[in-house]
Protein backbone atom coordinates (compact mmCIF):
# COMPACT_ATOMS: atom_id res chain seq x y z
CA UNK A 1 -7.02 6.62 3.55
CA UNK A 2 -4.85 9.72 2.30
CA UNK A 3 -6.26 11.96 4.74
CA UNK A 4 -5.15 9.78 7.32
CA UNK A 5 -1.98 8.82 5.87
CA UNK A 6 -1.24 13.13 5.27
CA UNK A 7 -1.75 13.15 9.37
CA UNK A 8 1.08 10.57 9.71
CA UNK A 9 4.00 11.63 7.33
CA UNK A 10 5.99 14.86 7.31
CA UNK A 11 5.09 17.55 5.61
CA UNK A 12 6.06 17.90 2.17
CA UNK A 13 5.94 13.89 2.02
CA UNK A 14 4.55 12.83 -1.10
CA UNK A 15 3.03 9.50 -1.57
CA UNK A 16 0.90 7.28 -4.36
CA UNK A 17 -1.38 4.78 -3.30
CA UNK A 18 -2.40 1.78 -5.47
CA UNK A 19 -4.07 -1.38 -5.35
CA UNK A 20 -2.99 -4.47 -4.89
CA UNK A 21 -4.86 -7.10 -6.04
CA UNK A 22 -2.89 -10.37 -5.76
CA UNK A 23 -2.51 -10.03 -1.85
CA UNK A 24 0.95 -11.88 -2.36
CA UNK A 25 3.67 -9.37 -0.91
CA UNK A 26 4.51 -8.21 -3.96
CA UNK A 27 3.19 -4.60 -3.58
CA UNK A 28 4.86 -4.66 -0.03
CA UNK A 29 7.96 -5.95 -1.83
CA UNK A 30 7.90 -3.44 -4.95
CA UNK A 31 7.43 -0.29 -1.88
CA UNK A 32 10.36 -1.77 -0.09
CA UNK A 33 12.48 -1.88 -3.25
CA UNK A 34 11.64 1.66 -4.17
CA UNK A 35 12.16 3.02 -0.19
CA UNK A 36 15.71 1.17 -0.40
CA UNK A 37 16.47 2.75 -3.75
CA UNK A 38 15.36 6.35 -2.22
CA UNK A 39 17.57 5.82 0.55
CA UNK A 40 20.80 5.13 -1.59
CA UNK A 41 20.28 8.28 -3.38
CA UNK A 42 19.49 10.47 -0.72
CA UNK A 43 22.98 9.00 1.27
CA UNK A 44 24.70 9.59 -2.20
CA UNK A 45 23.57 13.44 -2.18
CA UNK A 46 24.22 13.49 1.99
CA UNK A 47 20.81 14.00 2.57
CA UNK A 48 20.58 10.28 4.30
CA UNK A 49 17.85 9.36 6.49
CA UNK A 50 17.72 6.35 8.70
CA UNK A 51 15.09 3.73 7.38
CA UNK A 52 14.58 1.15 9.61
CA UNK A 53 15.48 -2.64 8.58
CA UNK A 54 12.80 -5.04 8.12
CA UNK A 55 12.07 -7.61 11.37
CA UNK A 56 12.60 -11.41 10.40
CA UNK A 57 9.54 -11.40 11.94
CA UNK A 58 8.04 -10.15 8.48
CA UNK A 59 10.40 -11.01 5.86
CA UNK A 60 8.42 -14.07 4.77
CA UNK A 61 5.95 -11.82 3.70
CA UNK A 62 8.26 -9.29 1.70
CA UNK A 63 9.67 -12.53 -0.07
CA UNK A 64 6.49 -13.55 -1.43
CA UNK A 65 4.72 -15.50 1.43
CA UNK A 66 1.72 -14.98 2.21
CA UNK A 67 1.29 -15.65 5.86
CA UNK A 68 3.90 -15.94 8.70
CA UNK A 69 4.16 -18.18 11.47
CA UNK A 70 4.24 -15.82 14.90
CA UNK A 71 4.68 -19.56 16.67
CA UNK A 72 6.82 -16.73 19.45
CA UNK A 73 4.10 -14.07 20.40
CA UNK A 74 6.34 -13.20 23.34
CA UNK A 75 8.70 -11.31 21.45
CA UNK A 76 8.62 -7.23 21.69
CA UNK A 77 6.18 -7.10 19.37
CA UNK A 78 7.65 -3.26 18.11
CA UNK A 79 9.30 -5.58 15.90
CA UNK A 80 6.27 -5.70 13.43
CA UNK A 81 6.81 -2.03 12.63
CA UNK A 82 9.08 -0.24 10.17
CA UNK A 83 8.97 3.65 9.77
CA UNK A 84 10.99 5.95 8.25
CA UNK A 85 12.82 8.59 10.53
C-alpha cells in the first residue's frame, strides 16, 4: 500500500499509515482533523493549498457512522472523492 500511495501524492509528500481497528470513522475522522489543522497553518504562513470540503454524501461516516444511506445513486458520483490540490 505505500508504494502505491508514493505513485499518487507529490513528491516530497510524507505520509504515516496505521491501522484502524474499530472500523467506526474515527481514523477517517482523526486524518480529517489533522488535514484541516495542516491547512490552517499552511494559510497562516501563505503557503495555502486548496483542500477540498467533504460531500454530505460522506459526512455520516466522518461523524462516527458507520454506513451511509446512498438512497440517490443518481447524483455525480465525483462527490465521493476528496483530494488535496
Amino acid at each position: 500500500m505505500n508504494e502505491k500511495i508514493l505513485e499518487l501524492v507529490n513528491p516530497g509528500v510524507e505520509f504515516e499509515l496505521m491501522l484502524s481497528e474499530d472500523g467506526s470513522g474515527r481514523g477517517a475522522a482523526l486524518v480529517a482533523a489533522v488535514a484541516v489543522r495542516q491547512q490552517e497553518e499552511l494559510r497562516k504562513r501563505g503557503r495555502y493549498r486548496k483542500i477540498t470540503p467533504i460531500p454530505d454524501s460522506i459526512k455520516p461516516l466522518v461523524n462516527g457512522q458507520t454506513t451511509i444511506n446512498n438512497n440517490n445513486n443518481n447524483n455525480n458520483n465525483n462527490q465521493n472523492t476528496a483530494s488535496v490540490n
